[in-house]
Protein backbone atom coordinates (compact mmCIF):
# COMPACT_ATOMS: atom_id res chain seq x y z
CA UNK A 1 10.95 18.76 22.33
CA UNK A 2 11.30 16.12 19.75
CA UNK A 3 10.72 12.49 20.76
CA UNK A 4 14.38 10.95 19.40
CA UNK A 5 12.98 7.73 19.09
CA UNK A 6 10.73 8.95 15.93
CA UNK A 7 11.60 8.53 12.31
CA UNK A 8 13.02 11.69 11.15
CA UNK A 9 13.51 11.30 7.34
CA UNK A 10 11.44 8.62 4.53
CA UNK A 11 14.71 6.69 3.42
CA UNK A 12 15.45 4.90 0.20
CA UNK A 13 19.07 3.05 -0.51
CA UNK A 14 19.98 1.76 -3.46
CA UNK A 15 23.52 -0.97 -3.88
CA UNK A 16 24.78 -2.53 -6.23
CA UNK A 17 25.14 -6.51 -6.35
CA UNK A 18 27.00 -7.36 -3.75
CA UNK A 19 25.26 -4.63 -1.31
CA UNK A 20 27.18 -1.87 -1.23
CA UNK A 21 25.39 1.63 -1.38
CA UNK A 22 25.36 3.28 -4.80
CA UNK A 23 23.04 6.37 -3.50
CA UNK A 24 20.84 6.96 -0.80
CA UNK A 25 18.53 9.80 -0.81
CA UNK A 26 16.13 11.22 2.70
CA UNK A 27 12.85 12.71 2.40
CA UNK A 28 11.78 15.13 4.90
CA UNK A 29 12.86 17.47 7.62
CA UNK A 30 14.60 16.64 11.04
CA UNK A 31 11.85 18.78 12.89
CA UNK A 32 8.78 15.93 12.74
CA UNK A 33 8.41 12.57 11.57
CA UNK A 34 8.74 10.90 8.29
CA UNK A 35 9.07 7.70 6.90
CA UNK A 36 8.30 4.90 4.64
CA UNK A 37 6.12 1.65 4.66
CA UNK A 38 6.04 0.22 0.85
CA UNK A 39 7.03 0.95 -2.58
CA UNK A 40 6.51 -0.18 -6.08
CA UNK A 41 8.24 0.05 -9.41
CA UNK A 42 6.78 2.24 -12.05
CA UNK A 43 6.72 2.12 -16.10
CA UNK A 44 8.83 4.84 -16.34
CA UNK A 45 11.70 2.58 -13.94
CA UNK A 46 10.38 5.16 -11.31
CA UNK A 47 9.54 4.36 -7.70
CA UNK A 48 5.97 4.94 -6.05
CA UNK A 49 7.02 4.63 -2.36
CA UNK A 50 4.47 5.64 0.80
CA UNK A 51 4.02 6.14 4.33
CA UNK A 52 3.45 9.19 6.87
CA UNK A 53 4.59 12.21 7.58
CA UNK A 54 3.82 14.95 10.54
CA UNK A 55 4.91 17.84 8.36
CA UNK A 56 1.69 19.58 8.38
CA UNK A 57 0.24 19.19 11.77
CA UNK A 58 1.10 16.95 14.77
CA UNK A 59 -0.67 13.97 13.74
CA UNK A 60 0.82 11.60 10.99
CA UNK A 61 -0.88 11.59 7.41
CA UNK A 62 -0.36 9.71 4.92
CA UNK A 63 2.12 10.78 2.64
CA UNK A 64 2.64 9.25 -1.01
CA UNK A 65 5.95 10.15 -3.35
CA UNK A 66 6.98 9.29 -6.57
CA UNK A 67 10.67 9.39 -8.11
CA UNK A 68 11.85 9.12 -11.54
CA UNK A 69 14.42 7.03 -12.52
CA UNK A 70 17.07 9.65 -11.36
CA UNK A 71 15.82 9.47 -8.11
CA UNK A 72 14.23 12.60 -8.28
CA UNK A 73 11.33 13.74 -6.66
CA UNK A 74 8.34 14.29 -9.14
CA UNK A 75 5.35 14.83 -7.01
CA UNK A 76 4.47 13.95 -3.75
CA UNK A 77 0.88 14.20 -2.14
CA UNK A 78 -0.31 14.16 1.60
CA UNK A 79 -3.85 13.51 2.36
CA UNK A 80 -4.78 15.42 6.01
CA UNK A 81 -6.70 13.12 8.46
CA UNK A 82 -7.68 12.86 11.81
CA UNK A 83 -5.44 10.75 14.76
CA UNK A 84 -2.18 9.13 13.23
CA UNK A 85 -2.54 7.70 9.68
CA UNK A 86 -0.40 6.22 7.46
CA UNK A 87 -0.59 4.76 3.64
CA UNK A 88 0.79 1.01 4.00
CA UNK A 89 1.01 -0.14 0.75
CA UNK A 90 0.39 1.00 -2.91
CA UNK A 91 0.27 -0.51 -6.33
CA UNK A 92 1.08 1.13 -9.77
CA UNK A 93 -1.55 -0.16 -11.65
CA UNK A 94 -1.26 -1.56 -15.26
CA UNK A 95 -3.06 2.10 -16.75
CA UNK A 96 -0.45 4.56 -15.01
CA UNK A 97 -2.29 4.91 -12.16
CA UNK A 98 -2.23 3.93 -8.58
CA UNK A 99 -4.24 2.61 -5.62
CA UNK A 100 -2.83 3.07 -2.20
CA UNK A 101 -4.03 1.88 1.41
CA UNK A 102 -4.71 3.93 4.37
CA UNK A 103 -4.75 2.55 7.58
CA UNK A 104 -6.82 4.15 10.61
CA UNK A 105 -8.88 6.62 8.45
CA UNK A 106 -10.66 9.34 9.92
CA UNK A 107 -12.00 9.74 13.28
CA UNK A 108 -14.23 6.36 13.46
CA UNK A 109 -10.99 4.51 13.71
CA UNK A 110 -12.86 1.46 15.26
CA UNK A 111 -14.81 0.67 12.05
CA UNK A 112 -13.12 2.40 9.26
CA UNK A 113 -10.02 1.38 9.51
CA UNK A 114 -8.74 -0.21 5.83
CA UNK A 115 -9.43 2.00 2.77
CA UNK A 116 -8.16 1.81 -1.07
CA UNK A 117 -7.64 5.24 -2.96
CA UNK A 118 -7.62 5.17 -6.30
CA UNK A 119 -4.85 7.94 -7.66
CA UNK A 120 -4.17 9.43 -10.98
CA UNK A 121 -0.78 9.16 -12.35
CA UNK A 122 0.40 12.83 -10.70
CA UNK A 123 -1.18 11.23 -7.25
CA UNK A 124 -4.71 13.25 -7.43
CA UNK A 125 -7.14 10.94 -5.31
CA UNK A 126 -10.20 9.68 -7.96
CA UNK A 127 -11.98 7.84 -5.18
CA UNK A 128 -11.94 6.33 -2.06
CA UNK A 129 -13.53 2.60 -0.84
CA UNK A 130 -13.56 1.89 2.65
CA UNK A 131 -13.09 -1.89 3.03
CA UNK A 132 -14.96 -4.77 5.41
CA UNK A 133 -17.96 -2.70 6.19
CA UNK A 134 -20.36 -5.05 5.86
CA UNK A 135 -19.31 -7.84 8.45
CA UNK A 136 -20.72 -5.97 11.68
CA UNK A 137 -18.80 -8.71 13.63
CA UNK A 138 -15.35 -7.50 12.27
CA UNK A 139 -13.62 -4.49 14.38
CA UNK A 140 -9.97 -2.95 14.95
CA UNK A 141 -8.74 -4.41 11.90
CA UNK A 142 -5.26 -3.79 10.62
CA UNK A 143 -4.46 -3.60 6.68
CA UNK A 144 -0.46 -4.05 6.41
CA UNK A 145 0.15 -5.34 3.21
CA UNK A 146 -1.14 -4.82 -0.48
CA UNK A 147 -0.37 -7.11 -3.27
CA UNK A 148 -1.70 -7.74 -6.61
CA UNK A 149 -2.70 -10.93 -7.39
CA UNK A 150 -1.64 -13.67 -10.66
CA UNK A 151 -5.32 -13.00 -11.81
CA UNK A 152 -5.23 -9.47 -11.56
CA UNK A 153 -7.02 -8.39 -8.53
CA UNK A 154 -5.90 -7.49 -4.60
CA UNK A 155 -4.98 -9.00 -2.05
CA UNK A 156 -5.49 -7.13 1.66
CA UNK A 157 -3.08 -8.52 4.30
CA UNK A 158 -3.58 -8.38 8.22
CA UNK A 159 -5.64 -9.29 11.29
CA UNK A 160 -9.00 -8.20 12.62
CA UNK A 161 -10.48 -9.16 15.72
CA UNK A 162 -13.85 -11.15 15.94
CA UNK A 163 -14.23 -11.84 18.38
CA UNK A 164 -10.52 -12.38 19.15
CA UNK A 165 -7.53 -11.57 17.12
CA UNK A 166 -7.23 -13.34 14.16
CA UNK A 167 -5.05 -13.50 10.69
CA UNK A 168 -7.62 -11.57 8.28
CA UNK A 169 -7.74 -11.39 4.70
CA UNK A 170 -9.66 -9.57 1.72
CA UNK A 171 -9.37 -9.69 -1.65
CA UNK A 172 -10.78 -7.29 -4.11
CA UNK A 173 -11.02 -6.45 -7.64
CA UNK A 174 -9.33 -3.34 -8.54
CA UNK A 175 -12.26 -1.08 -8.75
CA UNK A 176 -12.32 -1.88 -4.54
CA UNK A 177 -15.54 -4.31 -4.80
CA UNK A 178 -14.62 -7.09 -2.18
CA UNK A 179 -14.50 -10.83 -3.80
CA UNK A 180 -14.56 -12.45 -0.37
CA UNK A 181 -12.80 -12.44 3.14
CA UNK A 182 -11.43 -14.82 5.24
CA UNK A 183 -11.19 -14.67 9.77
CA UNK A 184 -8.77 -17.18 10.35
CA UNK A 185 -11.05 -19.97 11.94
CA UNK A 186 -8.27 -21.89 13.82
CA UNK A 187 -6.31 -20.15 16.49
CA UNK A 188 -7.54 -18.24 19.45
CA UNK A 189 -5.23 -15.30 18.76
CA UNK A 190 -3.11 -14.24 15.57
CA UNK A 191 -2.01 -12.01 12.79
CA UNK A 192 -0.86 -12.03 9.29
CA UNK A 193 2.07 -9.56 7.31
CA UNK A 194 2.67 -11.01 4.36
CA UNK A 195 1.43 -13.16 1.60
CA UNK A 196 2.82 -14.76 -1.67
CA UNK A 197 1.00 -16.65 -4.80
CA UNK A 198 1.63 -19.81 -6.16
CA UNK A 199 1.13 -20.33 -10.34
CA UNK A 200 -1.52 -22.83 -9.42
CA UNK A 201 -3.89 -21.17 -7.75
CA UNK A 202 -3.00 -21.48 -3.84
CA UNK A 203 -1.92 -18.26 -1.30
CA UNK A 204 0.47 -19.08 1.34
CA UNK A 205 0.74 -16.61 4.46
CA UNK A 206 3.64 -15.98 7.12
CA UNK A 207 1.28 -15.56 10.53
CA UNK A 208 1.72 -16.46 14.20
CA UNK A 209 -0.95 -18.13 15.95
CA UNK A 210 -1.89 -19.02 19.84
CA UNK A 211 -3.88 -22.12 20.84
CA UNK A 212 -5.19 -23.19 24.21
CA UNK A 213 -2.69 -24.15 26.55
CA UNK A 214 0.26 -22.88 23.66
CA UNK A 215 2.32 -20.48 23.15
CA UNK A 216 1.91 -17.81 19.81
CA UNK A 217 4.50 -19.53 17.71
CA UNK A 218 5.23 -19.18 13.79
CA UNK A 219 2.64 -20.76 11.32
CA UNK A 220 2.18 -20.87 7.66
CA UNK A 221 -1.36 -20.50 6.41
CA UNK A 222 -2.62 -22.32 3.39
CA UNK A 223 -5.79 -20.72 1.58
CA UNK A 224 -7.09 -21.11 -2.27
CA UNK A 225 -7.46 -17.56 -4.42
CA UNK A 226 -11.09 -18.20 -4.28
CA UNK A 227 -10.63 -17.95 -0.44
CA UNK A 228 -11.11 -21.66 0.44
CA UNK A 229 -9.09 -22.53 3.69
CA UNK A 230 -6.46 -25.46 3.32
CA UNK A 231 -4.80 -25.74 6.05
CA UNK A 232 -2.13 -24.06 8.57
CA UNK A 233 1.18 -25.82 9.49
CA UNK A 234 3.49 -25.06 12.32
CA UNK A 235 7.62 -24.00 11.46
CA UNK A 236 9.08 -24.29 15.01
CA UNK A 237 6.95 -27.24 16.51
CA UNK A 238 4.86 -26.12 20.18
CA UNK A 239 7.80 -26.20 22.55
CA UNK A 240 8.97 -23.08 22.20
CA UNK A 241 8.51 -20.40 24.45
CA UNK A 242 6.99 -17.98 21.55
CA UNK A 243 7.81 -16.64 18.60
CA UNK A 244 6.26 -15.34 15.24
CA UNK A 245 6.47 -15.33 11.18
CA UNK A 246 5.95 -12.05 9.03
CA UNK A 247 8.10 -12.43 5.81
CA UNK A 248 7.17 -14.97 3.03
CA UNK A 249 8.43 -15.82 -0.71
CA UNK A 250 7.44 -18.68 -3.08
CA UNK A 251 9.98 -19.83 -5.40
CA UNK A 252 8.99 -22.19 -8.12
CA UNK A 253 5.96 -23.22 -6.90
CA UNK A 254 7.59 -25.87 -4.32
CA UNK A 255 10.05 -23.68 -1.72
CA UNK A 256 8.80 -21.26 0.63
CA UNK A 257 11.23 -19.03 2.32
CA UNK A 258 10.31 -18.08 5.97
CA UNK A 259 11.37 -14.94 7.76
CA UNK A 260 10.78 -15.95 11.79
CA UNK A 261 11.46 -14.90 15.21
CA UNK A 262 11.74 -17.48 18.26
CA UNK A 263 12.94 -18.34 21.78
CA UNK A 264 13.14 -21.10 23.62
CA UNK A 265 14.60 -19.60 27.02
CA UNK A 266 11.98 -18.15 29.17
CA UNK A 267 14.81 -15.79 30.38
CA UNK A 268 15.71 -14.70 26.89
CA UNK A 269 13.62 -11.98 25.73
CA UNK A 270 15.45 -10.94 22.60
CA UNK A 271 15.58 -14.30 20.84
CA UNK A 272 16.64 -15.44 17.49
CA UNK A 273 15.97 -14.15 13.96
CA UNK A 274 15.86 -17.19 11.33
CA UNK A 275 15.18 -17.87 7.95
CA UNK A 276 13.74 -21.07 6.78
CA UNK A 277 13.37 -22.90 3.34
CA UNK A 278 10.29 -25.38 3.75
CA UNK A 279 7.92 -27.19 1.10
CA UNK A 280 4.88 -25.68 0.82
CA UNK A 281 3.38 -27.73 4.09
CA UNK A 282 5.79 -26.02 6.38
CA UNK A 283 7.97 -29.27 6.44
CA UNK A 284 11.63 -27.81 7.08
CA UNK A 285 14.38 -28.15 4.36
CA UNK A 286 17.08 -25.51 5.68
CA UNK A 287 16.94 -23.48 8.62
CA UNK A 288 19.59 -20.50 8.84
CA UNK A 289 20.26 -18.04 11.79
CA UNK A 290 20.52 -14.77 10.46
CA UNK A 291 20.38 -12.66 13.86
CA UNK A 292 20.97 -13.18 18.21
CA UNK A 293 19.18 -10.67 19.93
CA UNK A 294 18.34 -7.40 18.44
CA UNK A 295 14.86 -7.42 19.41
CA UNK A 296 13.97 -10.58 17.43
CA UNK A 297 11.96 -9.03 15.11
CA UNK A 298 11.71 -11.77 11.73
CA UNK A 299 13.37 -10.26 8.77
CA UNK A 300 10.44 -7.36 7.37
CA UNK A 301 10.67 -8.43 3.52
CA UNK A 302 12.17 -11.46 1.11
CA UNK A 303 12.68 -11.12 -2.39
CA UNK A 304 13.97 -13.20 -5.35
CA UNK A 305 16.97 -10.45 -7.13
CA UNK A 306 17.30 -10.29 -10.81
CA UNK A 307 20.32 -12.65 -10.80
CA UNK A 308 17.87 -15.29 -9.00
CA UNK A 309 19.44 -14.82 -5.47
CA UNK A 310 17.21 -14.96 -1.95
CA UNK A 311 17.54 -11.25 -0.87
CA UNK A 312 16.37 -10.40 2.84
CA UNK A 313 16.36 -7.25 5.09
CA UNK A 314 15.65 -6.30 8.02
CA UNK A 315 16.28 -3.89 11.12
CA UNK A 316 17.82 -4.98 14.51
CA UNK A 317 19.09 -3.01 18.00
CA UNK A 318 22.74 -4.25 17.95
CA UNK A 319 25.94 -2.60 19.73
CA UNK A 320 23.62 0.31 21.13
CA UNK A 321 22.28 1.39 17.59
CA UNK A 322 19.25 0.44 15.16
CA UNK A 323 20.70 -0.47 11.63
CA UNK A 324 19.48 -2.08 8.80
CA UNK A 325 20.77 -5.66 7.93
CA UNK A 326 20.62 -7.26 4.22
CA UNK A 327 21.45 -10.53 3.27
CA UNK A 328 22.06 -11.88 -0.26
CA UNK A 329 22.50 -16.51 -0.22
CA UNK A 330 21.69 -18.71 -2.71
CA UNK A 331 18.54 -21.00 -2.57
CA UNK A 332 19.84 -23.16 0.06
CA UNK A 333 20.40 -19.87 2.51
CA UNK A 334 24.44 -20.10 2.07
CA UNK A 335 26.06 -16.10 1.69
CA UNK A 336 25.65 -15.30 -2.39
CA UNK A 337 29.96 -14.74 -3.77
CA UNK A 338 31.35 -11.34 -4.28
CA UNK A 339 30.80 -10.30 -8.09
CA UNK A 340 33.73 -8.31 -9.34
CA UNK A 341 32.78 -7.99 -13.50
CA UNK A 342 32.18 -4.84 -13.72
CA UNK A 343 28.16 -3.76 -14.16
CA UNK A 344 26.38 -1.14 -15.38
CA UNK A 345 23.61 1.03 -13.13
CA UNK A 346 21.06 3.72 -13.50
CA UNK A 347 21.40 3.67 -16.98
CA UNK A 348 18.16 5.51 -17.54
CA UNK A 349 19.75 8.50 -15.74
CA UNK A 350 21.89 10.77 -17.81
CA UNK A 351 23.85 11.81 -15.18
CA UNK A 352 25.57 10.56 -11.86
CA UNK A 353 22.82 9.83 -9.23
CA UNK A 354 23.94 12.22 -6.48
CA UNK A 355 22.94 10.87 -2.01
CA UNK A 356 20.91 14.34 -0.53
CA UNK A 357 18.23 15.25 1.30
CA UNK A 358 14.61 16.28 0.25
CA UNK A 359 12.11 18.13 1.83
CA UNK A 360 8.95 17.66 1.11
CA UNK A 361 7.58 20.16 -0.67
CA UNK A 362 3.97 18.82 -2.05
CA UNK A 363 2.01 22.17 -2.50
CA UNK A 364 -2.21 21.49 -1.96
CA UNK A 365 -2.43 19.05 0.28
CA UNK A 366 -5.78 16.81 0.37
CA UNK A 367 -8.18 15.89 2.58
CA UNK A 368 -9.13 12.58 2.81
CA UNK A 369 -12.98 13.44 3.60
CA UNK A 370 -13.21 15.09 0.57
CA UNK A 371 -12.31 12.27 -1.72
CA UNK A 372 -15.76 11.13 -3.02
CA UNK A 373 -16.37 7.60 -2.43
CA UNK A 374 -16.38 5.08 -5.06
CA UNK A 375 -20.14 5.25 -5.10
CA UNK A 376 -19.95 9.08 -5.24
CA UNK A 377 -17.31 9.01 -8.39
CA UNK A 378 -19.38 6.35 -10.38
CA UNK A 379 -22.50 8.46 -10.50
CA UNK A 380 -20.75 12.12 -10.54
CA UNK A 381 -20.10 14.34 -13.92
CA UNK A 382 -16.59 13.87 -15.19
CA UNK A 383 -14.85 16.70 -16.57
CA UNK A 384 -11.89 16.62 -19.05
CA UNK A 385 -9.97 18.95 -18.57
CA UNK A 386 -9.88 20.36 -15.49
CA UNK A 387 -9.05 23.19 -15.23
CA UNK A 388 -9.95 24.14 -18.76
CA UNK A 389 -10.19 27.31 -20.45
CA UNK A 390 -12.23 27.01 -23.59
CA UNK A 391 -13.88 24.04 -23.80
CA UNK A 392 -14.87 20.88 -21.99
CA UNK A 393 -15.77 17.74 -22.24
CA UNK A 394 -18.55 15.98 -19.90
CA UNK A 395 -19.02 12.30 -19.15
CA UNK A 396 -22.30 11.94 -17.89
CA UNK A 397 -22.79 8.72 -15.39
CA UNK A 398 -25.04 5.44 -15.78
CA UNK A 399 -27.73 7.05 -13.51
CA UNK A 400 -28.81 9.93 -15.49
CA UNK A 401 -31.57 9.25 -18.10
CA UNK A 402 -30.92 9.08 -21.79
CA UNK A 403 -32.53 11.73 -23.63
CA UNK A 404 -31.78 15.15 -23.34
CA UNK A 405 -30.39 16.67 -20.35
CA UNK A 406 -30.11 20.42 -18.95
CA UNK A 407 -27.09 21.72 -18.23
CA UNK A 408 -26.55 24.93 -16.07
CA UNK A 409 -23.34 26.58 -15.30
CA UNK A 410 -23.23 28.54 -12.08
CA UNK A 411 -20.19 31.37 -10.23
CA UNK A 412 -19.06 31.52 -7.12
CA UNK A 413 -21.83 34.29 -6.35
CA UNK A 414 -24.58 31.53 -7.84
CA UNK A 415 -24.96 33.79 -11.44
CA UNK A 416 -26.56 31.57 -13.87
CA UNK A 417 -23.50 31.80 -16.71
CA UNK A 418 -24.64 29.08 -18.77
CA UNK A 419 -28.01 27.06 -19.32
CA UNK A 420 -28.43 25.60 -22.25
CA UNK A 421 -30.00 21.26 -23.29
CA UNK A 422 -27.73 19.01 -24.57
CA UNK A 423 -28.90 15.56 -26.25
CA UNK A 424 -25.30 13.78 -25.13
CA UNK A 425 -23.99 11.14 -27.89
CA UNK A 426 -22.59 8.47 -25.44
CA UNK A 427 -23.19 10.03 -22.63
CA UNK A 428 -20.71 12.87 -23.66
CA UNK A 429 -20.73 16.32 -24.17
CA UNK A 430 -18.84 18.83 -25.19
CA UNK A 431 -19.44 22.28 -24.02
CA UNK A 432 -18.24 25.98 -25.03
CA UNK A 433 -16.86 27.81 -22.02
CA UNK A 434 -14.58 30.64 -23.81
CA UNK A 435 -16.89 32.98 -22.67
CA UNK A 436 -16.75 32.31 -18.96
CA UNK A 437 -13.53 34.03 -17.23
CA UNK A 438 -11.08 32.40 -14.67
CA UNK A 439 -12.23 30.85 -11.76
CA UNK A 440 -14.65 28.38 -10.03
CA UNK A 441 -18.16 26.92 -11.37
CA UNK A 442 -20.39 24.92 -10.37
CA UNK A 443 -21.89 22.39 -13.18
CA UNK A 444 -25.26 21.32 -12.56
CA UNK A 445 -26.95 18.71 -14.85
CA UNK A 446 -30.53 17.57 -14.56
CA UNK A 447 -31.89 14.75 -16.70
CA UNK A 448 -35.97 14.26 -17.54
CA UNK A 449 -36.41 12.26 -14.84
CA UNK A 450 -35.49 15.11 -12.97
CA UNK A 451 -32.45 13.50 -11.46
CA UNK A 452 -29.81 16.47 -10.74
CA UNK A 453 -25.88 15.72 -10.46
CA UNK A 454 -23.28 18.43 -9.70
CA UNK A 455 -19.47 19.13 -10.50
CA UNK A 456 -16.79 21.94 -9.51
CA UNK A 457 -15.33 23.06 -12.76
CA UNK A 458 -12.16 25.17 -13.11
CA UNK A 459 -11.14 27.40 -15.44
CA UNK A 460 -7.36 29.03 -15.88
C-alpha cells in the first residue's frame, strides 16, 4: 500500500502579481513518489527544476527536468542509485549547460555523500566530482543548497559533523575543484540552508546553533568569499526555548531578511513562523509574524520579485491540511497592494499555457556509477558526434604524448575494423568511419609512450 504521507507529483505554480495561480502543472504518477527540491531559470526563459522520484524502483533517484517556456516538458533524466537519493540543487551554467547536486550517492553514504554532475544541455551527465573527500575528519555531511557565486564560482550549503554537527560550507570553481571549506568553529551543534552574497565581498548564512547550557536558537553567520570567518550573531536573543533560521536574502548590501522559527513556551511545540529585516550584524529592524503553529517550520525560500517586492513561501499543517503559503510586503514586511493594470504573461508562449499532469516519461535512464569522474573525463578520448555515421572527430587529452598516436577501432565481437596512425594537429583528429556499419565500437588510442586510452563510439 502507498504511504499517503509521500509526495505524489513534482509541482510547479506559476501567479501572476498579486498571487493568484495562472497555471500549475504535476509531474509524475500517483503510484510512487515524486517531487521537487530547486530550480533555475534557463536562456531560453525555460525552467531546470530537480529532485527525486521512485518511478523506477523503490528507492528515490534523482530526477532532473527541464521545461520550455510553455511549460512543456523537454527532457527529463533520472540517474539510478543505491538507498534514497535526491538532486538538491542545480545551476544552468553560463555555456547552456548544467551542474546539479546529489545528495547521499551510492552505497558509501557515510563518506560520499555531496557530489556535482556536470550535464549537457539535453541533461546527459559529462562527469561527476564527489566533494569533501579529503578532510578524513568530515562525515554524514548534508549538501542542501547550490548557489553561484558574484565571482563566478559555487557555493555548497549545509552541515557536516566533526566531530559534532556543525554549519558546513564549500566553495568550488565550476569545474568541481574545491577553493576551501569552512566547519563552523563556534557552536557545539548546528546547520546551515541557505546563503546570500553581498557586492563587497562578504557571505551571510541563515543557521541555528546550540551552545553549552543554551538552547539551538536562530543565528546569522558572517564569513568572507575567501572563506575567512567574521563572526555569528544571534536574531532571537538566548531565552527562548529553541528555535531555528533557514531562509536568507540581502538587499542592497545593508538589509538582511530572515526566515525563522521560535518558541518561547516549553508547552508549545508548534511555535511561531517570523520574518525579520536586520542589518547585516543581526541587529533587528522589523520583525513580522507570518505563521502560529503549523509545525513552525521558517519560511523555505525569500526572494526579491521583479517589481522589487520581498516575496516568501512556505508550507504549514493548518485546519487539518498541508498547503503552501506565499507572501508578497514591501521592504519594511507590510502586505504588497493589489495591482489591477492589466499585465501581460507568458509572452514567449504562442498559445494559452494549459494546468495538467505529466508523467514522466525520460526513456534511458543513467546510472550514476557509470558517470566517469572528473578525473576520468579530463584524460578520456572525446568524440564529436556521438553517435556518428560517417565521420568523427577525436579530442585527444593532456596525458597522451605528442607525436603520433595509433588508433584502433574495435566491434562488439573485438574485430579489429580500423587501425591506422594519426599525427593529431591540436590534439584532434578526424577519422573516416563510413565504412563501419551501425552499432557499438570500441576506440582504442595508444600514444609512443605507450600510454593507451579507450572510448565507446556509436554509430546510427
Amino acid at each position: 500500500m502507498k504511504d499517503a504521507n509521500l509526495f505524489q507529483y513534482g509541482w510547479i505554480i506559476k501567479t501572476d502579481i498579486n498571487g493568484s495561480v495562472l497555471w500549475d502543472k504535476k509531474f509524475g504518477h500517483p503510484a510512487y513518489e515524486n517531487f521537487f527540491l530547486d530550480f533555475d531559470g534557463t536562456d531560453d526563459e525555460g525552467i531546470i527544476a530537480c529532485g527525486a522520484t521512485a518511478q523506477v524502483d523503490s528507492w528515490r533517484d534523482p530526477l532532473f527536468v527541464k521545461l520550455d517556456a510553455c511549460g512543456e516538458m523537454e527532457w527529463c533524466k533520472i540517474y539510478l542509485s543505491d538507498q534514497m537519493n535526491h538532486a538538491t540543487g542545480v545551476i544552468h551554467l553560463p555555456d547552456g549547460q548544467f551542474l546539479g547536486m546529489l545528495e547521499y550517492y551510492g552505497g558509501d553514504a557515510q563518506h560520499i555523500r555531496i557530489s556535482l554532475v556536470k550535464m549537457d544541455a539535453m541533461g546527459d551527465p559529462v562527469w561527476i566530482k564527489h566533494l569533501a573527500q579529503a578532510d578524513s575528519t568530515i562525515y554524514n555531511e548534508e549538501g542542501y543548497n547550490l548557489n553561484s557565486t558574484l565571482d563566478g564560482n559555487l557555493l555548497v550549503t549545509g552541515e557536516c559533523f566533526s566531530p559534532n554537527l556543525k554549519p558546513f560550507y564549500i566553495k568550488t570553481d565550476t569545474s568541481g575543484m574545491e577553493l576551501w571549506d569552512i566547519k563552523w568553529p563556534a557552536g557545539t551543534a548546528g546547520y546551515a540552508k541557505q546563503s546570500t552574497f553581498s557586492s563587497n565581498g562578504m557571505i551571510y548564512s541563515a543557521t541555528g546553533l546550540t551552545f553549552p547550557g543554551h538552547p539551538k536558537i536562530p543565528y546569522l553567520l558572517k564569513f568572507t568569499t575567501n572563506g575567512a570567518v567574521i563572526n555569528q550573531y544571534p536574531l532571537m536573543g538566548d531565552t527562548i526555548i529553541r528555535g531555528g533560521a533557514e531562509s536568507i536574502l540581502l538587499v542592497g548590501d545593508t538589509n538582511l531578511y530572515v526566515g525563522l522559527s521560535w518558541t518561547d513556551d516549553p508547552t508549545l511545540f508548534d511555535g511561531y513562523t517570523d520574518l525579520q529585516r536586520t542589518d547585516t550584524s543581526g541587529n533587528l529592524i522589523i520583525q513580522r509574524r507570518l505563521i502560529n503553529g503549523g509545525g513552525s517550520y521558517p519560511p523555505q525560500k525569500i526572494i526579491r520579485s521583479f517589481d522589487d517586492k520581498i516575496l516568501a513561501v512556505g508550507h504549514y499543517y493548518l485546519d487539518g491540511n498541508w498547503d503552501i503559503y506565499m507572501w508578497k510586503m514591501n521592504e519594511n514586511l507590510e502586505d504588497d497592494t493589489l495591482y489591477t493594470q492589466p499585465m501581460t504573461y507568458d509572452s514567449l508562449c504562442p498559445y494559452e499555457i494549459q494546468s495538467d499532469t505529466l508523467e514522466l516519461d525520460c526513456g534511458l535512464f543513467v546510472n550514476i556509477d557509470e558517470i566517469p569522474t572528473k578525473e576520468q573525463y579530463e584524460s578520456s578520448i572525446k568524440i564529436s558526434p556521438n553517435p556518428a555515421s560517417d565521420w568523427v572527430v577525436l579530442t585527444l587529452p593532456d596525458v597522451i604524448a605528442t607525436g603520433a598516436v595509433e588508433l584502433t577501432v574495435y566491434n562488439i565481437l573485438g574485430k579489429e575494423e580500423i587501425d591506422t596512425k594519426f599525427n593529431p594537429v591540436n590534439r584532434m583528429i578526424s577519422l573516416d568511419t563510413s565504412s563501419l556499419s551501425s552499432g557499438m565500437y570500441l576506440v582504442v588510442c595508444k600514444d609512443q609512450k605507450n600510454r593507451i586510452l579507450t572510448e565507446k563510439l556509436i554509430i546510427k
